[in-house]
Protein backbone atom coordinates (compact mmCIF):
# COMPACT_ATOMS: atom_id res chain seq x y z
CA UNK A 1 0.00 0.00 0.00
CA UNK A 2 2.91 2.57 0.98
CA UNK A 3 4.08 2.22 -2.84
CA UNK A 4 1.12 2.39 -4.40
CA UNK A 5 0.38 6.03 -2.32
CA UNK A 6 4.18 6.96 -3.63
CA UNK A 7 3.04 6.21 -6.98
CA UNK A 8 0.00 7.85 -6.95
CA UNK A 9 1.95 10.61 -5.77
CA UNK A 10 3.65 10.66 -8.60
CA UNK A 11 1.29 9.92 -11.29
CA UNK A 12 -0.60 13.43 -9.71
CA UNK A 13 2.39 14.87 -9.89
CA UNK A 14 2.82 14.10 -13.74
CA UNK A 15 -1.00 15.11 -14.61
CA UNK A 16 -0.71 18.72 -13.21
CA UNK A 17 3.03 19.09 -14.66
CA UNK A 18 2.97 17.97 -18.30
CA UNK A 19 4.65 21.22 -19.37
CA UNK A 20 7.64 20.74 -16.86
CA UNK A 21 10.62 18.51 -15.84
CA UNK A 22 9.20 15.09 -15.80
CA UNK A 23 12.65 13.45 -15.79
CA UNK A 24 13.30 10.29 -13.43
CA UNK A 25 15.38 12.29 -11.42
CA UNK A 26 12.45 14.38 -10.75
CA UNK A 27 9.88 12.11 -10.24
CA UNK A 28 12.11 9.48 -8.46
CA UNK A 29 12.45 12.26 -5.27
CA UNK A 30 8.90 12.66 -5.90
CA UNK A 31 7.84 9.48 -4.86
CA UNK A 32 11.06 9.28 -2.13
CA UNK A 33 12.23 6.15 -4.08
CA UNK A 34 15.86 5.82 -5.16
CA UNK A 35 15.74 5.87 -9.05
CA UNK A 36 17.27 2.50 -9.12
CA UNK A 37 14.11 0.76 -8.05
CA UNK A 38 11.47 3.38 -9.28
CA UNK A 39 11.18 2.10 -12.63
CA UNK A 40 10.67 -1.34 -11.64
CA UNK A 41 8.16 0.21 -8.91
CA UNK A 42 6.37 2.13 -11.09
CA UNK A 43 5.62 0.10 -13.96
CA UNK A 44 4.64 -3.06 -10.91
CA UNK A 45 2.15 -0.41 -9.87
CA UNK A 46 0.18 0.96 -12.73
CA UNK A 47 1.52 -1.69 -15.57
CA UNK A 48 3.10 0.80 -17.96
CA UNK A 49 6.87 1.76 -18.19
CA UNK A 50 7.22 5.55 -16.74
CA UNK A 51 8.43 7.31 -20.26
CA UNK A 52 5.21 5.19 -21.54
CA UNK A 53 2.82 6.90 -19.27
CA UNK A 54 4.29 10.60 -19.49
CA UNK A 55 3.84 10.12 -23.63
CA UNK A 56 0.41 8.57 -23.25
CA UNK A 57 -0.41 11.66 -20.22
CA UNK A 58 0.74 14.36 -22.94
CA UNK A 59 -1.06 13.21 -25.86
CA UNK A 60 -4.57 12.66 -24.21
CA UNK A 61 -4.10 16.18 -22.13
CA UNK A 62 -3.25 17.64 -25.97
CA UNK A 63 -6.23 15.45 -27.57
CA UNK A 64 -8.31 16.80 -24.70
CA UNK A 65 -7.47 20.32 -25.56
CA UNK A 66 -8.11 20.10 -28.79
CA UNK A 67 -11.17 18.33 -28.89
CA UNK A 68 -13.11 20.89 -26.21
CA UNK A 69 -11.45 24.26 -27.50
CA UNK A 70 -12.30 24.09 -31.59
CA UNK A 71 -9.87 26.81 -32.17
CA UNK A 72 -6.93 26.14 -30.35
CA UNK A 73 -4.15 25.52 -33.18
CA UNK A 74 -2.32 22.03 -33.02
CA UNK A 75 1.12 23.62 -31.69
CA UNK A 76 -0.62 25.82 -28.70
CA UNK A 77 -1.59 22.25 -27.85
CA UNK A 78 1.03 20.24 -28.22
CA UNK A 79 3.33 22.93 -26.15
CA UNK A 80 0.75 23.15 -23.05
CA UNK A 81 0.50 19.49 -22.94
CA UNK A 82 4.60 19.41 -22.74
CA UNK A 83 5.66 18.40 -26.42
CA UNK A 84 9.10 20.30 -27.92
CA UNK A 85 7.50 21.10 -30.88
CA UNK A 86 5.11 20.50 -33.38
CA UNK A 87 7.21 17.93 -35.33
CA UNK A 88 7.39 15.74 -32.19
CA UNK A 89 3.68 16.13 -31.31
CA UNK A 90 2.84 14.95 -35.21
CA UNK A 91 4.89 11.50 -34.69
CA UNK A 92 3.81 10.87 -31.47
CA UNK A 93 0.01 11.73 -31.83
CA UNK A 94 0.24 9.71 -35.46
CA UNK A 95 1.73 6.41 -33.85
CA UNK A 96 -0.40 6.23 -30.36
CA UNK A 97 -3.91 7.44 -32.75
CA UNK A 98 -3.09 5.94 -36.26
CA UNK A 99 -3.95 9.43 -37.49
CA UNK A 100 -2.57 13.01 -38.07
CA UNK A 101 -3.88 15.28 -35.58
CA UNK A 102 -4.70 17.57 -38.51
CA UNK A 103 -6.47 15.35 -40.10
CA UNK A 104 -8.74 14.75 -37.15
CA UNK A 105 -12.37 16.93 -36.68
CA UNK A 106 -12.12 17.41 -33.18
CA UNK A 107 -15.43 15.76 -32.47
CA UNK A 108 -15.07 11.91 -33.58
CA UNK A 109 -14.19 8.93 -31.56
CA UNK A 110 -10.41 8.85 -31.97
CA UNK A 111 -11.32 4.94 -33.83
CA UNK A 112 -7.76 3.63 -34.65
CA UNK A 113 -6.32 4.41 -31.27
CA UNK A 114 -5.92 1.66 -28.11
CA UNK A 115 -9.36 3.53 -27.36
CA UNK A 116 -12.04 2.02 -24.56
CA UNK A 117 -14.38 0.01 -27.29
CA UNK A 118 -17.63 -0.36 -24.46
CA UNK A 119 -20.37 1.27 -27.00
CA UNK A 120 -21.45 2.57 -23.65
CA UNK A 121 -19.38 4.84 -23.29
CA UNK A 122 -18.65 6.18 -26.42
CA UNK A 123 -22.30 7.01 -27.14
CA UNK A 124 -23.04 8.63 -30.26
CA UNK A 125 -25.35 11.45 -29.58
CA UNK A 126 -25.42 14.20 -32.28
CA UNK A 127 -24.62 18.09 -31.12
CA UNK A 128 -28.14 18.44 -31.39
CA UNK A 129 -29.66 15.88 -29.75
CA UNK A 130 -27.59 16.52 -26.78
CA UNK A 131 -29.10 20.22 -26.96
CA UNK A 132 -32.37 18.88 -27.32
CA UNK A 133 -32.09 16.83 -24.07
CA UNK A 134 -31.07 19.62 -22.27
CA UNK A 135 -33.23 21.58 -23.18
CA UNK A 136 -35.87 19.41 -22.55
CA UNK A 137 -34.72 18.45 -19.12
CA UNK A 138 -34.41 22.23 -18.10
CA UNK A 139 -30.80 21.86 -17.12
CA UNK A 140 -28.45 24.82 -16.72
CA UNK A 141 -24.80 24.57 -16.43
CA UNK A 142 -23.57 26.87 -13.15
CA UNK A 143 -20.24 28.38 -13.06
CA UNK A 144 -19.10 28.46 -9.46
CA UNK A 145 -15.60 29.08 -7.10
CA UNK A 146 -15.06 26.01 -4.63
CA UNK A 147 -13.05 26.50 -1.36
CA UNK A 148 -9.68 24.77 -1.46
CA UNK A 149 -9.82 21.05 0.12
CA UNK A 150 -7.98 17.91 1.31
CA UNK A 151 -9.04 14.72 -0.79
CA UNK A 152 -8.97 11.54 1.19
CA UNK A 153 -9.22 8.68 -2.30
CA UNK A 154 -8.48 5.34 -3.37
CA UNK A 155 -7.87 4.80 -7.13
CA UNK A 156 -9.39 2.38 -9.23
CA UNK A 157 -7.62 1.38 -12.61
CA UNK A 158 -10.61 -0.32 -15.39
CA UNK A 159 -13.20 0.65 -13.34
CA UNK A 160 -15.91 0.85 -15.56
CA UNK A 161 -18.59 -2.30 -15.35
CA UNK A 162 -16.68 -4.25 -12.62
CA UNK A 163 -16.74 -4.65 -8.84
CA UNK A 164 -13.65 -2.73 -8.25
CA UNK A 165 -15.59 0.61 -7.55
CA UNK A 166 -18.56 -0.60 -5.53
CA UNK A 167 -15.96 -2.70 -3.40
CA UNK A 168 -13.72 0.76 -2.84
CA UNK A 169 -16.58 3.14 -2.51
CA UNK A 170 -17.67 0.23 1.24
CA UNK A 171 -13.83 0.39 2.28
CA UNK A 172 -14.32 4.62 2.27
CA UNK A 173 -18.02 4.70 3.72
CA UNK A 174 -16.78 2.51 6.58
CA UNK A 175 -13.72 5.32 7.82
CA UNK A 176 -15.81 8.00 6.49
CA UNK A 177 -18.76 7.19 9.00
CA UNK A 178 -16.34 6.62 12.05
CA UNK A 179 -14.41 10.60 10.88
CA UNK A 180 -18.13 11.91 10.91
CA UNK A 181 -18.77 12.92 7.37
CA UNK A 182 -16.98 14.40 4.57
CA UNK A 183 -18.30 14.72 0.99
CA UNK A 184 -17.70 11.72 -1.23
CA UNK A 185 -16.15 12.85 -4.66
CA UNK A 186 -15.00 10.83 -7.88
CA UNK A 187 -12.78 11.95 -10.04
CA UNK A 188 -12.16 10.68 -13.75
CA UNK A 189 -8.95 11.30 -14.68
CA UNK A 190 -8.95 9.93 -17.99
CA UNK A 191 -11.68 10.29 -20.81
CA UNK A 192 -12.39 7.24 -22.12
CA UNK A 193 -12.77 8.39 -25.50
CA UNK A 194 -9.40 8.77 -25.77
CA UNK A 195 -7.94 6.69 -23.11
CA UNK A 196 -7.77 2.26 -23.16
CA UNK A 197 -9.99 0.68 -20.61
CA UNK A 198 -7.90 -0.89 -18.49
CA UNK A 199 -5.54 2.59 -18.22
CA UNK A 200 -8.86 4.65 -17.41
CA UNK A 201 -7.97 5.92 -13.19
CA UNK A 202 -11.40 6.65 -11.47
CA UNK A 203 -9.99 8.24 -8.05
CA UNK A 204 -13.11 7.62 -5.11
CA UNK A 205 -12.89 9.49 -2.19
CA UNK A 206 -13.90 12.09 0.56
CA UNK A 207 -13.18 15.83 0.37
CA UNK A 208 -12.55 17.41 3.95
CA UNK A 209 -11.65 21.08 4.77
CA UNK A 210 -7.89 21.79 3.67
CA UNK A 211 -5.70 20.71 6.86
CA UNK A 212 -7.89 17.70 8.04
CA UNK A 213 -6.83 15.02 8.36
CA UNK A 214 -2.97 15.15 8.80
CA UNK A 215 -2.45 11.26 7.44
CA UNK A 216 -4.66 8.48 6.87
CA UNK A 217 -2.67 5.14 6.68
CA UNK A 218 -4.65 3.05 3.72
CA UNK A 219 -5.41 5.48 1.38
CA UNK A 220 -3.79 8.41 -0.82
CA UNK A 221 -4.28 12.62 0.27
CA UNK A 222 -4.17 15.34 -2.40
CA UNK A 223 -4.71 18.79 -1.61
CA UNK A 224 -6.50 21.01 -3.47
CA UNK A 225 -6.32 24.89 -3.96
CA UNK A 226 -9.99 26.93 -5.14
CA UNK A 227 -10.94 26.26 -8.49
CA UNK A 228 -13.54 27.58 -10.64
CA UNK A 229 -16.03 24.79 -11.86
CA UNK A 230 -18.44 24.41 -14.37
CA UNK A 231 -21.08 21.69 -13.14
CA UNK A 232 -24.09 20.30 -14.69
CA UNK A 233 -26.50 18.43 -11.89
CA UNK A 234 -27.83 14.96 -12.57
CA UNK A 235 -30.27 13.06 -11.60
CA UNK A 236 -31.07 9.66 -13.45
CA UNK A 237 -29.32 6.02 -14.13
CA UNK A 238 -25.68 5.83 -15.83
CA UNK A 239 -26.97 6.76 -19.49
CA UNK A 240 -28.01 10.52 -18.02
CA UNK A 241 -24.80 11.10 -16.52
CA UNK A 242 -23.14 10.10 -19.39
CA UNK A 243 -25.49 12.45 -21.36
CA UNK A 244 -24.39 15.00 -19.07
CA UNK A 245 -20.72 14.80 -19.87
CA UNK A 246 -20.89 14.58 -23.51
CA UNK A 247 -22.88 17.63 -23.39
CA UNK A 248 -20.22 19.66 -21.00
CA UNK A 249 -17.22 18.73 -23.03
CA UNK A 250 -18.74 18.70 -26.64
CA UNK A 251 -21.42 21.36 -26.18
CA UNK A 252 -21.01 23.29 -23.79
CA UNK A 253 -16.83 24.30 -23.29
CA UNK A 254 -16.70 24.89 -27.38
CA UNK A 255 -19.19 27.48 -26.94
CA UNK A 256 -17.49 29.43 -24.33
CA UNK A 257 -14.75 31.20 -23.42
CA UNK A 258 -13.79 29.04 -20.69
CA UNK A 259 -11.51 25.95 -21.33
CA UNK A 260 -10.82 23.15 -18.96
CA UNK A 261 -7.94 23.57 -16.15
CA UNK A 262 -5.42 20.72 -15.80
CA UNK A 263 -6.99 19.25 -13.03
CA UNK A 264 -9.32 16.33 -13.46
CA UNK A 265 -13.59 16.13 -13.98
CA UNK A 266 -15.09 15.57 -10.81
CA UNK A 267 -18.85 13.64 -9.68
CA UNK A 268 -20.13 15.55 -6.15
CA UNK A 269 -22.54 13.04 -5.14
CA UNK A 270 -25.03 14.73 -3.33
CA UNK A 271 -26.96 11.30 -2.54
CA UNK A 272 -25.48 8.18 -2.05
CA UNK A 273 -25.99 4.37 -2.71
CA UNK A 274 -27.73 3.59 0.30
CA UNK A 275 -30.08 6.20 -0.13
CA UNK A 276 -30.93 5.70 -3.84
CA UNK A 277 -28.90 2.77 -5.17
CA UNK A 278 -26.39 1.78 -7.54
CA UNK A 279 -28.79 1.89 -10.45
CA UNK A 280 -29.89 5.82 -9.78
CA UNK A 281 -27.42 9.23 -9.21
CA UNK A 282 -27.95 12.08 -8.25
CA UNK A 283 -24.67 14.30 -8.44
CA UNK A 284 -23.00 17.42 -9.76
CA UNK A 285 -20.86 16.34 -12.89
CA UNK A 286 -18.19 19.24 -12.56
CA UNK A 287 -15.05 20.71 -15.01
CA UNK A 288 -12.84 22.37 -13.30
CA UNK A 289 -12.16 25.69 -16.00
CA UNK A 290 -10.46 28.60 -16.28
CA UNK A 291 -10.87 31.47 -18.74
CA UNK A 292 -9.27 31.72 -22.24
């Protein structure tokens, strides 16, 4: 468990620093392993090598980037996600999606890349039927500030339509009702448009004012500083939420002047399973954004 917090430390570390040193020097003191043994450590841990995860981290932050802000050009991209240049970008994005990232609309299902195949979640809803169920369900997406807070989570690797989540989300509730509360919060930190199943990281855990608690032995803490959110609020089975999502990233960001921070898409739950279920949510699907 103590390596697989260091890790995690370290793969956060990665996902908010894509544009800066991500050498194994660096990382290595990250994660207060000698870089002898990280490599080995890290790749037992999350199943990739460590230069394989920073290229795969790059290109889906830069695929990200492009597909939610329509006018961003390619090398804007491919610099804020960490590339050199635009030449390196091109081979790298060409080889991991089997396609140019100029040639690509922006709004398709990258097809010929190591992509999550569940026709789940890939749904293909148009522009405007997504507009028409919003619409229709009288939803309104709220921009808000959030206070800064301390993230108590366990992350799940391929958690979509397996155990693995249901069977963390009983480990939390059990310490979260003997510390009194706390808000439960997931947090996707892959789309799995873009990303392969069984690389997708669904963090699950409790958000608690900023200094408390000090440690929890078991599990992995993350602070968090305010953020600006964009949030949609559902209410309905898994399809819903998904709705939800596809209309915040493919609807709604394009069409405003806000683009999404490097911080990872977040589920408040504002019910929970033993009030309504697995089959039912009711929850805040939130972006954290910032201004163009």
């Amino acid at each position: 468990m103590a390596h697989v917090e260091r890790v995690n430390r370290v793969l956060d570390y990665i996902a908010t620093h894509l544009d800066g040193d991500l050498s194994l020097a660096t990382l290595s003191r990250i994660s207060c392993f000698s870089s002898f043994h990280f490599h080995r450590i890290f790749q037992a841990v999350t199943g990739e090598t460590l230069n394989s995860h920073v290229r795969r981290a790059r290109l889906e932050r830069a695929a990200v980037l492009l597909k939610t802000t329509p006018q961003k050009r390619i090398t804007d991209a491919a610099l804020e996600a960490g590339f050199a240049g635009t030449a390196e970008f091109s081979r790298a994005f060409k080889n991991h999606f089997g396609r140019t990232a100029s040639s690509w609309d922006r709004r398709s299902p990258l097809e010929k890349s190591k992509i999550c195949k569940d026709g789940e979640l890939i749904s293909a809803y148009t522009l405007e039927e997504l507009e028409r169920w919003r619409s229709e369900a009288n939803l309104t997406v709220r921009v808000r500030r959030i206070s800064a807070f301390r993230y108590v989570y366990i992350r799940i690797f391929d958690s979509y339509g397996n155990q693995k989540l249901v069977d963390a989300y009983n480990v939390l509730a059990a310490w979260r009702a003997q510390r009194g509360g706390g808000q439960f919060i997931g947090m996707s930190l892959d789309d799995p448009s873009i990303t392969p199943a069984e690389n997708c990281r669904y963090d699950l855990g409790v958000a608690f004012q900023k200094d408390y608690p000090e440690s929890v032995f078991g599990f992995t803490i993350r602070d968090f500083q305010p953020m600006q959110i964009a949030s949609l609020h559902c209410v309905g089975d898994l399809a819903w939420v998904d709705r939800a999502w596809h209309y915040l990233y493919r609807v709604w960001l394009p069409s405003t002047s806000f683009e999404p921070a490097d911080m990872p898409a977040m589920e408040m739950f504002l019910k929970l399973p033993e009030e309504i279920g697995w089959e039912t949510f009711d929850l805040e699907a939130c972006i954290p954004v910032v201004r163009l």
